[in-house]
Protein backbone atom coordinates (compact mmCIF):
# COMPACT_ATOMS: atom_id res chain seq x y z
CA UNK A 1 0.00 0.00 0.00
CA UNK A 2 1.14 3.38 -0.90
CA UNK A 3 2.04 5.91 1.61
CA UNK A 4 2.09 9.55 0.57
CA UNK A 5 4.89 11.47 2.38
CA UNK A 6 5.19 15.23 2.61
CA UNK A 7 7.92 16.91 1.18
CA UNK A 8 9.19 20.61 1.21
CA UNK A 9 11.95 22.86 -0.16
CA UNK A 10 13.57 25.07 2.04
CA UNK A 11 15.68 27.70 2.19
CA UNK A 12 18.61 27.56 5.18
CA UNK A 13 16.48 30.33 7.10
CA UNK A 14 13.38 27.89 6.87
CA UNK A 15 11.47 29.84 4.63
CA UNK A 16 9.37 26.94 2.42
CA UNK A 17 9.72 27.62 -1.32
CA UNK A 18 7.63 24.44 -2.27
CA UNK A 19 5.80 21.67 -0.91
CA UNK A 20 3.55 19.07 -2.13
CA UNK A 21 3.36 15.03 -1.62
CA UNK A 22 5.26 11.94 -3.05
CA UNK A 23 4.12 8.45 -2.91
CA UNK A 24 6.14 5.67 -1.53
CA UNK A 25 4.77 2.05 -1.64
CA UNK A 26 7.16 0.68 0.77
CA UNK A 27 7.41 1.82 4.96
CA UNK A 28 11.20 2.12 4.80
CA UNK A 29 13.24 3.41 2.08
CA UNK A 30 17.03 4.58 2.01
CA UNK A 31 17.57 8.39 1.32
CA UNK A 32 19.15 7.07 -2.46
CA UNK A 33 15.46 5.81 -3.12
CA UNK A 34 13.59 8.74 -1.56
CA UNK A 35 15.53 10.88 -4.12
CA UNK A 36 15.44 9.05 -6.66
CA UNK A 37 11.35 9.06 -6.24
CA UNK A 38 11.00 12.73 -5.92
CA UNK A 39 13.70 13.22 -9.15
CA UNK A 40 12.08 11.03 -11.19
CA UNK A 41 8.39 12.06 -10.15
CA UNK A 42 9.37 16.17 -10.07
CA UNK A 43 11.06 15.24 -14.21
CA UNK A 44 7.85 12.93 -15.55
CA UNK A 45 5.79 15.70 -14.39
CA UNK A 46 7.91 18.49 -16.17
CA UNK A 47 8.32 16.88 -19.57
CA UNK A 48 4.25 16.11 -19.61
CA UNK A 49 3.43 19.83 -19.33
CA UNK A 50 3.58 22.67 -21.90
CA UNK A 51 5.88 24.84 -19.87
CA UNK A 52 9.46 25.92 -19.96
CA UNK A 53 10.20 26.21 -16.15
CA UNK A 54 11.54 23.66 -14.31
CA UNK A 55 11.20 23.79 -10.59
CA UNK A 56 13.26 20.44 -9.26
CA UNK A 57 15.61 19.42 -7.15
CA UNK A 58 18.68 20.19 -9.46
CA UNK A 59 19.36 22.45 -12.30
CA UNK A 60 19.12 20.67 -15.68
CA UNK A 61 21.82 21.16 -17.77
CA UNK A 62 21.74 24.31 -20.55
CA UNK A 63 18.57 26.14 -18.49
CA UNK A 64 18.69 29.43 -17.09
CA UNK A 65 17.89 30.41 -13.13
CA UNK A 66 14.84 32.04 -12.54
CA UNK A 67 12.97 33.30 -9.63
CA UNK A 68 10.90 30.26 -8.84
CA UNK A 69 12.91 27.16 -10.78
CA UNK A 70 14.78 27.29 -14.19
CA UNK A 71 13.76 27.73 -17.95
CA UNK A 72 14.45 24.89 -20.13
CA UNK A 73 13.93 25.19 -23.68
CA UNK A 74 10.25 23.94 -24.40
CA UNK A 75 10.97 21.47 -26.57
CA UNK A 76 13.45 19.87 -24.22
CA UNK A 77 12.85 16.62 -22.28
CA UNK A 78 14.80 16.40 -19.11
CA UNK A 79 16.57 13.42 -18.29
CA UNK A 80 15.14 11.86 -14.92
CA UNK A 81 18.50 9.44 -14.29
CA UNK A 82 21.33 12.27 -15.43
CA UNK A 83 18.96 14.61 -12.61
CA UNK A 84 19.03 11.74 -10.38
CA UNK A 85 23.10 11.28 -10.80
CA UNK A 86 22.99 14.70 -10.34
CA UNK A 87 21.29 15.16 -7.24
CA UNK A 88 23.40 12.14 -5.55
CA UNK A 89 26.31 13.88 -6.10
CA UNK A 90 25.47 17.18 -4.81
CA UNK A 91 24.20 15.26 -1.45
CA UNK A 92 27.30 13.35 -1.09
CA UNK A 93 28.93 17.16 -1.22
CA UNK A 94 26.98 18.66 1.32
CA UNK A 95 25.26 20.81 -1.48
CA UNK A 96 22.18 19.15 -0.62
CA UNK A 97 21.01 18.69 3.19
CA UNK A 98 18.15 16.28 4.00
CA UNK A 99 15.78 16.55 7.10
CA UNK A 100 13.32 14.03 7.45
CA UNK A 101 11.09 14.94 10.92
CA UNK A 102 13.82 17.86 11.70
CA UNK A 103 16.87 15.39 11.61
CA UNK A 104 19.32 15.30 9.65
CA UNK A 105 20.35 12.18 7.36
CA UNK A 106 23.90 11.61 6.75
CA UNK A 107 24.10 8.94 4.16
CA UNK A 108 22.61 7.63 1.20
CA UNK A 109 22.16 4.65 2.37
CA UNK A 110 20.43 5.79 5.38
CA UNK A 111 16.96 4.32 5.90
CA UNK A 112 13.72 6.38 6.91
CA UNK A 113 10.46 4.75 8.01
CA UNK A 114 7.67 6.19 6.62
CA UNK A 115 4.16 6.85 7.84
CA UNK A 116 1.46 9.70 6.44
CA UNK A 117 2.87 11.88 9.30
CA UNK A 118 6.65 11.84 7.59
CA UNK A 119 7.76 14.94 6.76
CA UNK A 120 11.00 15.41 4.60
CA UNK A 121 12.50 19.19 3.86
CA UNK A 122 15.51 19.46 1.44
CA UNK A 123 17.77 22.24 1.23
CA UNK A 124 20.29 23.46 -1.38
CA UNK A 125 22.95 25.15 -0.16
CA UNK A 126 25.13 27.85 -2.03
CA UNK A 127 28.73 27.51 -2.32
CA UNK A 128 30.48 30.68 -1.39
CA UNK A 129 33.31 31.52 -4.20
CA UNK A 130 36.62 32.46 -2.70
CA UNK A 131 36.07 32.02 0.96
């Protein structure tokens, strides 16, 4: 049975720049499946709409930053697995922190249980140039 999981972006300060649900169908999952889910979900919905902004997890290659996401050429599909690569790598940096219930998860390999009352925040942090 599926279990739908809330799941927010954040900015460092806590300010909530999205938020919507993602459905798991199993009650534990490692942190490399939860993003996996929410990359691939976040890219299938993107390349079945008519618009040209982008607002996941990573930046896809060749878009521009916007206010609210990116802009990807319209007729551009983004690749969910090169995202997913992607966002992996960034975690494994510390570009990428992970809060699921207000801790922290240090590994990919980490696993959550989930329940309807899981909550799961990510925030992307900006690399300071020169410090």
């Amino acid at each position: 049975m599926a279990t739908s999981i809330l799941i927010r972006d954040e900015t460092p300060s806590g300010t909530c720049l999205q938020e919507w649900s993602l459905e798991v169908l199993t009650e534990r999952i490692t942190v490399r499946e939860l993003i996996r889910s929410r990359v691939y979900q976040e890219v299938q919905d993107f390349n079945q709409q008519d618009s040209a902004e982008y607002h996941g997890l990573i930046q896809p290659r060749k878009s521009e930053v916007t206010a609210n996401g990116y802009r990807v050429s319209k007729s551009r599909q983004i690749d969910w697995q090169e995202q997913f690569t992607r966002a992996t790598e960034a975690f494994e940096r510390g570009q990428i922190l992970i809060l699921v219930n207000d801790a922290q998860v240090e590994s990919l390999d980490e696993e959550i249980t989930v329940s309807p009352q899981t909550q799961v925040s990510f925030l992307r942090l900006t690399m300071l140039v020169g410090g």
